[in-house]
PDB file of N, CA and C in Angstrom:
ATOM      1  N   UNK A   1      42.205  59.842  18.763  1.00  0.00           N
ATOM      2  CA  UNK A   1      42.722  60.478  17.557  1.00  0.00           C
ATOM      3  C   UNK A   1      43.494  61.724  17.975  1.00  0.00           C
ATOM      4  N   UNK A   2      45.018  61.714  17.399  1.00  0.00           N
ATOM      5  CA  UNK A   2      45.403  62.998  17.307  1.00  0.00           C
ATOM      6  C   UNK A   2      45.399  64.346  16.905  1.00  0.00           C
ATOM      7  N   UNK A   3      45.322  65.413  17.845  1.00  0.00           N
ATOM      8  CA  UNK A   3      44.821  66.701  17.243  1.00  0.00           C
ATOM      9  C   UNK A   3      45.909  67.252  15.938  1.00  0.00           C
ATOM     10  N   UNK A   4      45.257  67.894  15.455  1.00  0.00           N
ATOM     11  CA  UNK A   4      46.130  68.270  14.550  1.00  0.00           C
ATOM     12  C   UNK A   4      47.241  69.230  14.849  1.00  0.00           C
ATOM     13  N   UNK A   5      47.746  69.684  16.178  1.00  0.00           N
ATOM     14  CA  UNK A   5      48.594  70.594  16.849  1.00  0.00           C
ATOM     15  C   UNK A   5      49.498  69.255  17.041  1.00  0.00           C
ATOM     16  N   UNK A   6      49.104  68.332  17.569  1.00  0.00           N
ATOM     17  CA  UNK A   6      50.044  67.268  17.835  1.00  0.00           C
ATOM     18  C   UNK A   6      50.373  66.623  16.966  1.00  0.00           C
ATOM     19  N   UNK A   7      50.023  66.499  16.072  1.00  0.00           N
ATOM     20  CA  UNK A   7      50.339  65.330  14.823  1.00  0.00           C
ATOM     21  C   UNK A   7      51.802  66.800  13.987  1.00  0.00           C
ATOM     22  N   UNK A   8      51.636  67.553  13.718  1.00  0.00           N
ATOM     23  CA  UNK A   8      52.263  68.446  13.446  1.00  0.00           C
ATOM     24  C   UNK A   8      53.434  68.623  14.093  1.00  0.00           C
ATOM     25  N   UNK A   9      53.674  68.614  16.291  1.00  0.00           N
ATOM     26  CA  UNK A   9      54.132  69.206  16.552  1.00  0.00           C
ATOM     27  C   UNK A   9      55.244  67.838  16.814  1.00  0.00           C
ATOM     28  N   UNK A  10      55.076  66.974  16.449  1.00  0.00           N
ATOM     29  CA  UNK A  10      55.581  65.482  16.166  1.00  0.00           C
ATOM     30  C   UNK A  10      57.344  65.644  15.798  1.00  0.00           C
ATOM     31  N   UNK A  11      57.550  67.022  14.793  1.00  0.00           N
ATOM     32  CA  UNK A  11      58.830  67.000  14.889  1.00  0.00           C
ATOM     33  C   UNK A  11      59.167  68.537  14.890  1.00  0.00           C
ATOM     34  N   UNK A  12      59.772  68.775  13.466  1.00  0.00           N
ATOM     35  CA  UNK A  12      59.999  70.576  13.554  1.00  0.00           C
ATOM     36  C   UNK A  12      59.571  70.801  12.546  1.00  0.00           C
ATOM     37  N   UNK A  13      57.943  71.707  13.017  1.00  0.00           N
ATOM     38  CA  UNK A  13      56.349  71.629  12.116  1.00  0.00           C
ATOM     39  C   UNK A  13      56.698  72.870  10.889  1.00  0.00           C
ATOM     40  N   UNK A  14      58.480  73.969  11.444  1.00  0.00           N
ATOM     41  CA  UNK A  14      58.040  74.791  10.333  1.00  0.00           C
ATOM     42  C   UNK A  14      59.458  73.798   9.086  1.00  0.00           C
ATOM     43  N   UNK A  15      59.783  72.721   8.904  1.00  0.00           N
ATOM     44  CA  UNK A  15      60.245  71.994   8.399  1.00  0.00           C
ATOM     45  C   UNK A  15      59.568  71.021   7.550  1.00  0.00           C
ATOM     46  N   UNK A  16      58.783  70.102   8.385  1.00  0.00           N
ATOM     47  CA  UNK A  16      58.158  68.407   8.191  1.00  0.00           C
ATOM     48  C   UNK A  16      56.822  68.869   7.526  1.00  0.00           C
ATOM     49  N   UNK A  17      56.534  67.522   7.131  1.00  0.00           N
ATOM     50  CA  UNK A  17      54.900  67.628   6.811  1.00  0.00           C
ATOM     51  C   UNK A  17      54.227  66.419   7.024  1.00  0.00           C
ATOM     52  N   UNK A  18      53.564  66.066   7.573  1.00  0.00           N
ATOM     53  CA  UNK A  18      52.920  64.437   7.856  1.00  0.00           C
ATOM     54  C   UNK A  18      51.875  64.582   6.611  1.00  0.00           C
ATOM     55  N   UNK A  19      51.784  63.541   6.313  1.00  0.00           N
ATOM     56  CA  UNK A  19      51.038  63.647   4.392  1.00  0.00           C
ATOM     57  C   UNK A  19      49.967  61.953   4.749  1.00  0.00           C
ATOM     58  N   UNK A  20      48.950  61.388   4.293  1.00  0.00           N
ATOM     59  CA  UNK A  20      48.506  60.400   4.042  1.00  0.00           C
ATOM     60  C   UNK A  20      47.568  60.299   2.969  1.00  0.00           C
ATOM     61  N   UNK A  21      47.746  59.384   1.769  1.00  0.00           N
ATOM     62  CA  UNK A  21      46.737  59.416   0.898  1.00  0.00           C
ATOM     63  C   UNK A  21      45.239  59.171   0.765  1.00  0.00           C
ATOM     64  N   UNK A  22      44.360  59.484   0.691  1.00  0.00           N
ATOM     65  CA  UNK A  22      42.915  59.243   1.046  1.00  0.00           C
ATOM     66  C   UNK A  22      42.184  59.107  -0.433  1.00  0.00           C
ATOM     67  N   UNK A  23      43.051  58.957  -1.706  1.00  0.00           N
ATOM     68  CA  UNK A  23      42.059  58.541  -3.026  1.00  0.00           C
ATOM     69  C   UNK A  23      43.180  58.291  -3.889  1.00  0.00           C
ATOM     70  N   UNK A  24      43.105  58.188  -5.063  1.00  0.00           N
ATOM     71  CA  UNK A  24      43.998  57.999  -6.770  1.00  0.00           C
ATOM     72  C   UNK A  24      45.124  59.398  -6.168  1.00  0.00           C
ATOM     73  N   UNK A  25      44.205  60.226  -6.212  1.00  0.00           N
ATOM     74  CA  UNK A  25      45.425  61.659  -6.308  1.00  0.00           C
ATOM     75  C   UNK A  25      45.058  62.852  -5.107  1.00  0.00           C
ATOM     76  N   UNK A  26      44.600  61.969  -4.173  1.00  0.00           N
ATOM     77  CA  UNK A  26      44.660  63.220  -3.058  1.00  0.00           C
ATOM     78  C   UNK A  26      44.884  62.924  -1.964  1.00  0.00           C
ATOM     79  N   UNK A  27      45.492  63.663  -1.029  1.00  0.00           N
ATOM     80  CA  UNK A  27      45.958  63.723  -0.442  1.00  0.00           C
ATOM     81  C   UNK A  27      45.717  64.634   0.850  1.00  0.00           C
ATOM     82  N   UNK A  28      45.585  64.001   2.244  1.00  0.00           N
ATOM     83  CA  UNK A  28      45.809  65.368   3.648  1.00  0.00           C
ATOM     84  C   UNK A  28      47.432  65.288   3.854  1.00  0.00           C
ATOM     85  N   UNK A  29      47.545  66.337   3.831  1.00  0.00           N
ATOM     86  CA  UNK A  29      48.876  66.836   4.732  1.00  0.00           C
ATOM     87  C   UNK A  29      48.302  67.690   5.888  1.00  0.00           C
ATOM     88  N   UNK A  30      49.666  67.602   6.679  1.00  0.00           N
ATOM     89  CA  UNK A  30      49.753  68.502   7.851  1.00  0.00           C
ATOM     90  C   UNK A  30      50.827  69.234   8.012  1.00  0.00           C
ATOM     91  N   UNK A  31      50.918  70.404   8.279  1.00  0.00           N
ATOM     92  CA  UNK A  31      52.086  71.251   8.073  1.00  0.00           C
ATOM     93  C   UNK A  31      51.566  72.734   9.082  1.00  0.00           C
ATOM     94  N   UNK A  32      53.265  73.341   9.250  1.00  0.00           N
ATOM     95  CA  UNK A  32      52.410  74.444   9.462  1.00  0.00           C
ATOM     96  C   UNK A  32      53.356  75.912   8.452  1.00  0.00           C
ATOM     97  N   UNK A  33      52.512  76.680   8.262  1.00  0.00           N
ATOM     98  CA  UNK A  33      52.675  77.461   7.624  1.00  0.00           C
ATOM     99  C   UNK A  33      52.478  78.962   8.237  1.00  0.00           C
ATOM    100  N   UNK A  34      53.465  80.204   8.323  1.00  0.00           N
ATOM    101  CA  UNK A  34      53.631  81.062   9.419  1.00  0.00           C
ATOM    102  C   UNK A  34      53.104  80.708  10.653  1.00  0.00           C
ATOM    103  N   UNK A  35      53.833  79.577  11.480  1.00  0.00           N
ATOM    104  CA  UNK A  35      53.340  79.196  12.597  1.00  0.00           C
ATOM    105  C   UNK A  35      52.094  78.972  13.087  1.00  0.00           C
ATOM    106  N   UNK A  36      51.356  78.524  12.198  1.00  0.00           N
ATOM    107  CA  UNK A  36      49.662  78.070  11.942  1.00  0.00           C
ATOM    108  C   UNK A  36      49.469  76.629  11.463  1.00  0.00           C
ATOM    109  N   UNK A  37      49.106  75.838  11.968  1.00  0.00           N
ATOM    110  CA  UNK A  37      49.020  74.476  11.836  1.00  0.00           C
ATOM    111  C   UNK A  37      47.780  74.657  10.916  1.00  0.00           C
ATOM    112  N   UNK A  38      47.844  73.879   9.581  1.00  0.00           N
ATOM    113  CA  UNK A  38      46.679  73.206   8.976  1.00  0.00           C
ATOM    114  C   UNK A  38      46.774  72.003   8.033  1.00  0.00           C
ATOM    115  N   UNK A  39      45.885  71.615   8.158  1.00  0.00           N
ATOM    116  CA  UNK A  39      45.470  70.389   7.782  1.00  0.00           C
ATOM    117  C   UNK A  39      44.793  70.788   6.421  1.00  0.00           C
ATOM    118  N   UNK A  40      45.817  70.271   5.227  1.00  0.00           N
ATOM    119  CA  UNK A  40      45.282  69.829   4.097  1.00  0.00           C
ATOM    120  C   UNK A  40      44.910  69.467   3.496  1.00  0.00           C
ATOM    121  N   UNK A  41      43.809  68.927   2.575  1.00  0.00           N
ATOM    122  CA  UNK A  41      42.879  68.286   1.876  1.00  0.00           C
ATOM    123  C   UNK A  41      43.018  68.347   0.341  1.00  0.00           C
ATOM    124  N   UNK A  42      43.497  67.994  -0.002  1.00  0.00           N
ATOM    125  CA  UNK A  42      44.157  68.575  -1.809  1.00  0.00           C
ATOM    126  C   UNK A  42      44.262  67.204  -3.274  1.00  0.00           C
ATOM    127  N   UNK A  43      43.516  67.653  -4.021  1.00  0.00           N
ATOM    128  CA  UNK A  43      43.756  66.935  -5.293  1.00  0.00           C
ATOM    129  C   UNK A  43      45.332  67.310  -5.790  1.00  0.00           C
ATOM    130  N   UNK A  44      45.658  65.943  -6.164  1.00  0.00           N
ATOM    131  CA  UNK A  44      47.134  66.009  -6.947  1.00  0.00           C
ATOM    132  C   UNK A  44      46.617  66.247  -8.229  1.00  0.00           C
ATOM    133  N   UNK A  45      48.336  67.210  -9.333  1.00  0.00           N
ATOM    134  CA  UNK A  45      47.982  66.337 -10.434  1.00  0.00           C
ATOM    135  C   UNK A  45      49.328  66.322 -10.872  1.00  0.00           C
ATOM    136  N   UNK A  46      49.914  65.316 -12.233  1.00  0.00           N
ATOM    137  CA  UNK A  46      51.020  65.297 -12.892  1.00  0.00           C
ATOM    138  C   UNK A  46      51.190  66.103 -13.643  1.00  0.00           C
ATOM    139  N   UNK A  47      52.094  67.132 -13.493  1.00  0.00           N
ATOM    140  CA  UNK A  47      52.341  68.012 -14.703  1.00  0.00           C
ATOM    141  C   UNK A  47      53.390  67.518 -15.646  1.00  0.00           C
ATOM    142  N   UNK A  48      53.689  68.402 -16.641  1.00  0.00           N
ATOM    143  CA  UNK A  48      54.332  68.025 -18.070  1.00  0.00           C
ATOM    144  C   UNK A  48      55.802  67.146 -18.221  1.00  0.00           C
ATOM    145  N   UNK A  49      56.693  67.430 -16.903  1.00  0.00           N
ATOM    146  CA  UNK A  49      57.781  67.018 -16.408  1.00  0.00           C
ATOM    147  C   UNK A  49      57.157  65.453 -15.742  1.00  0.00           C
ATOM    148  N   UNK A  50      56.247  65.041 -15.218  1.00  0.00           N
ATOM    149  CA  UNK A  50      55.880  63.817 -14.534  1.00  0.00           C
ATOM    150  C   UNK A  50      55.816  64.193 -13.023  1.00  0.00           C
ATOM    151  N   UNK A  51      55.810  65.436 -12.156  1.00  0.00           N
ATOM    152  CA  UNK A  51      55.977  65.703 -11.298  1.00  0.00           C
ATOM    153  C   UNK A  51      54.899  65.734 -10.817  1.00  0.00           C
ATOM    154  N   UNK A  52      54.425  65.430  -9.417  1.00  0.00           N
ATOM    155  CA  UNK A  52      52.905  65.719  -8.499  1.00  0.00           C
ATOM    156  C   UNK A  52      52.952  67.036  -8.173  1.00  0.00           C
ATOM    157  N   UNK A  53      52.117  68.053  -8.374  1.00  0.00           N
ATOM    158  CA  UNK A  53      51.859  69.120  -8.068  1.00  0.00           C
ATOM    159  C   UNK A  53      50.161  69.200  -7.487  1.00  0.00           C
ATOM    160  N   UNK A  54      50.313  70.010  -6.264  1.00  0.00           N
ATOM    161  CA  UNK A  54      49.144  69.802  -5.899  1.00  0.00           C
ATOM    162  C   UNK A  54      48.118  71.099  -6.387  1.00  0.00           C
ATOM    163  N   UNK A  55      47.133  70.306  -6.450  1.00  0.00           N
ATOM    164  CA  UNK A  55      45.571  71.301  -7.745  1.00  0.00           C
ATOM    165  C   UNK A  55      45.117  72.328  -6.979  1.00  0.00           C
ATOM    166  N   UNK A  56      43.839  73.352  -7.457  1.00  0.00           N
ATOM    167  CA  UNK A  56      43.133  74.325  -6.844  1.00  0.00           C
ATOM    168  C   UNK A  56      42.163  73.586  -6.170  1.00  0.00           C
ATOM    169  N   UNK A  57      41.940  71.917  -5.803  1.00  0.00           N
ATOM    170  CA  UNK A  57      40.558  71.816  -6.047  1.00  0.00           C
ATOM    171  C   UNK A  57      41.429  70.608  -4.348  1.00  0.00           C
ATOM    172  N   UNK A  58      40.762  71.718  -3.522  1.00  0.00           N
ATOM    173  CA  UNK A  58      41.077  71.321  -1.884  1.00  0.00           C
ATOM    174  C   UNK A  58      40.844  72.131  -0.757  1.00  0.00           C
ATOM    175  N   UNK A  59      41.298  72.078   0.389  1.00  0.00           N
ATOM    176  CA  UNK A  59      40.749  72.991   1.176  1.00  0.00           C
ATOM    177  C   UNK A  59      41.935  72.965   2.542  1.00  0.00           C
ATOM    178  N   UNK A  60      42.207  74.129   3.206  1.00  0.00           N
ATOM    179  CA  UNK A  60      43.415  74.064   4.286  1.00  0.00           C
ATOM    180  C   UNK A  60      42.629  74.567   5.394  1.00  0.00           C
ATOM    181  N   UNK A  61      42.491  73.491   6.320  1.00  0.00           N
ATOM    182  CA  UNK A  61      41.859  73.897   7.757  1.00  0.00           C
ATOM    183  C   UNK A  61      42.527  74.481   8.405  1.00  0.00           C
ATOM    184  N   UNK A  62      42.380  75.067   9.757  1.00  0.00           N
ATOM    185  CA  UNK A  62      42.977  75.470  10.652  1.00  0.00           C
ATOM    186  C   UNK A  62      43.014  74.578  11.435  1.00  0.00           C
ATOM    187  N   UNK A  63      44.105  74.303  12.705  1.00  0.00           N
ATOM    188  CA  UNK A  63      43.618  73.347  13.737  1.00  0.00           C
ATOM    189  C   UNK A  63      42.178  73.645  14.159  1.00  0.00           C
ATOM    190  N   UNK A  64      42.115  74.611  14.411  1.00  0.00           N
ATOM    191  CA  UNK A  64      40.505  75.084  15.130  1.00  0.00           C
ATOM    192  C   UNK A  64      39.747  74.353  13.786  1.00  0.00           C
ATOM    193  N   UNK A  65      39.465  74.900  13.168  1.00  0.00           N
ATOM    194  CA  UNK A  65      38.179  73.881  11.639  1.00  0.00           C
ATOM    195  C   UNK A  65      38.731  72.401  11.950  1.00  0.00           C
ATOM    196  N   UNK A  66      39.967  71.805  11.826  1.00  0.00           N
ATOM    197  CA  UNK A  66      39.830  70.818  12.092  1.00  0.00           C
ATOM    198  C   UNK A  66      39.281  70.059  13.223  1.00  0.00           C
ATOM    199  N   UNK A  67      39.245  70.605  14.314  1.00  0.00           N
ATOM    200  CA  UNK A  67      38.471  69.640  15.630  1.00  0.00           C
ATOM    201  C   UNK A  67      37.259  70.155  15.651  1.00  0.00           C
ATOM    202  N   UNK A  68      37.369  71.278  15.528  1.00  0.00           N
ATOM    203  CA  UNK A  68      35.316  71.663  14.923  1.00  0.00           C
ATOM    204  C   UNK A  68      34.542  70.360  13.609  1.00  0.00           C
ATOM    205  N   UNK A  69      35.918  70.200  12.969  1.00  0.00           N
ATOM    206  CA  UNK A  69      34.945  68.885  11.839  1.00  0.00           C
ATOM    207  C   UNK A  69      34.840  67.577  12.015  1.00  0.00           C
ATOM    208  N   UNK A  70      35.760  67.635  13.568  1.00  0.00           N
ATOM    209  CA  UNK A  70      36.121  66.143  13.756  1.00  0.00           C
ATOM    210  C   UNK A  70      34.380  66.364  14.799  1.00  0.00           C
ATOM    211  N   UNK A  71      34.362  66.900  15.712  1.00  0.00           N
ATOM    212  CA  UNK A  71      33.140  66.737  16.312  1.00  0.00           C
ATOM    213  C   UNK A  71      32.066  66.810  15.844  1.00  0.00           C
ATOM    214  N   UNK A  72      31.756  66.913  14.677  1.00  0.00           N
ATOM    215  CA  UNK A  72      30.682  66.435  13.830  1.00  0.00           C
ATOM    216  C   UNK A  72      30.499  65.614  13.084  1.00  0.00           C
ATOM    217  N   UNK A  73      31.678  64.567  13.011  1.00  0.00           N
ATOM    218  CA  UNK A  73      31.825  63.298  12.395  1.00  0.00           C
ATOM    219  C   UNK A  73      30.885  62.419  12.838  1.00  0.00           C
ATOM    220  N   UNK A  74      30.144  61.943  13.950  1.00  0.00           N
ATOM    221  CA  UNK A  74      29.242  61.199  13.969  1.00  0.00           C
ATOM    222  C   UNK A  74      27.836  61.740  13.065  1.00  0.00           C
ATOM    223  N   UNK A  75      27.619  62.855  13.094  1.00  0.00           N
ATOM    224  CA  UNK A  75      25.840  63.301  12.476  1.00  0.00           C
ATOM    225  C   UNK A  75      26.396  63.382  11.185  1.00  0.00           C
ATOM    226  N   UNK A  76      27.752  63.238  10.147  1.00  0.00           N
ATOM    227  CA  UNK A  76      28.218  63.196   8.899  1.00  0.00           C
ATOM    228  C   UNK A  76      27.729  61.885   8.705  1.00  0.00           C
ATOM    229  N   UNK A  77      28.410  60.858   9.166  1.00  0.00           N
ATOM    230  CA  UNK A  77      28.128  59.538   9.317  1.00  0.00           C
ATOM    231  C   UNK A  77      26.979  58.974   9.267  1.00  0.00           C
ATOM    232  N   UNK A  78      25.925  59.397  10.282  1.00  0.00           N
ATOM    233  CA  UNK A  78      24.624  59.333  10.167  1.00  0.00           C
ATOM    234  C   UNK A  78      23.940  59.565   8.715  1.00  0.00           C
ATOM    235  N   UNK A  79      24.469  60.713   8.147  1.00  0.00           N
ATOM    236  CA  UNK A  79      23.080  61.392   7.207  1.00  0.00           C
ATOM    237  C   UNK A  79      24.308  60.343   5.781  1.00  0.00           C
ATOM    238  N   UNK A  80      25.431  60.336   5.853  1.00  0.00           N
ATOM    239  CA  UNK A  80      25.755  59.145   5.235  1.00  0.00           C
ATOM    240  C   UNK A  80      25.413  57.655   4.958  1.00  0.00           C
ATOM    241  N   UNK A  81      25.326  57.237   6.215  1.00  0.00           N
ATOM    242  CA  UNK A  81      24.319  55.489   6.283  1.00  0.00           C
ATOM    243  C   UNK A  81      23.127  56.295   5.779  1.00  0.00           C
ATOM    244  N   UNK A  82      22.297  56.969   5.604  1.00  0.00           N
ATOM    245  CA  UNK A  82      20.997  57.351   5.155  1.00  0.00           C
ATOM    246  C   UNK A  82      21.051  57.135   3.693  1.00  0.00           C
ATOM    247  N   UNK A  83      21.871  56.662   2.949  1.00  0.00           N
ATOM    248  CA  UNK A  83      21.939  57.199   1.240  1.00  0.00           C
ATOM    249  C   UNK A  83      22.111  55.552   1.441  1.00  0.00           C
TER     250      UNK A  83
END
């Protein structure tokens, strides 16, 4: 799996944004913002025009939070199969 410095640095990071959908209306992006790579986690919603605007209700990692959350993906997993 690619770090999130690399998935970013993929083209010209203070330009692009690598985006993939993960539900109905949300969405990770990757971007960087004052030369800080993070990884986005964000509910969409449609506003009055029909436009996607993204909600309060998400969270923007840092690269660092992001490979700190990726290495705890197996004991997530775990206490997940538990339910």
């Amino acid at each position: 799996m690619p770090k999130a410095e690399e998935l970013a640095a993929a083209s010209s990071p203070e330009e692009e944004e690598e985006e993939g959908k993960i539900g109905k209306m949300r969405y990770v992006r990757v971007s960087c913002f004052k030369g800080k790579v993070l990884v986005d986690i964000r509910e969409f919603y449609m506003d009055k025009e029909g436009d996607m605007k993204p909600g309060r209700k998400g969270i923007a990692l840092s690269a660092e939070q992001w490979n700190q959350l990726k290495e705890i993906i197996p004991e997530i997993d775990a206490a997940v199969k538990k339910f």
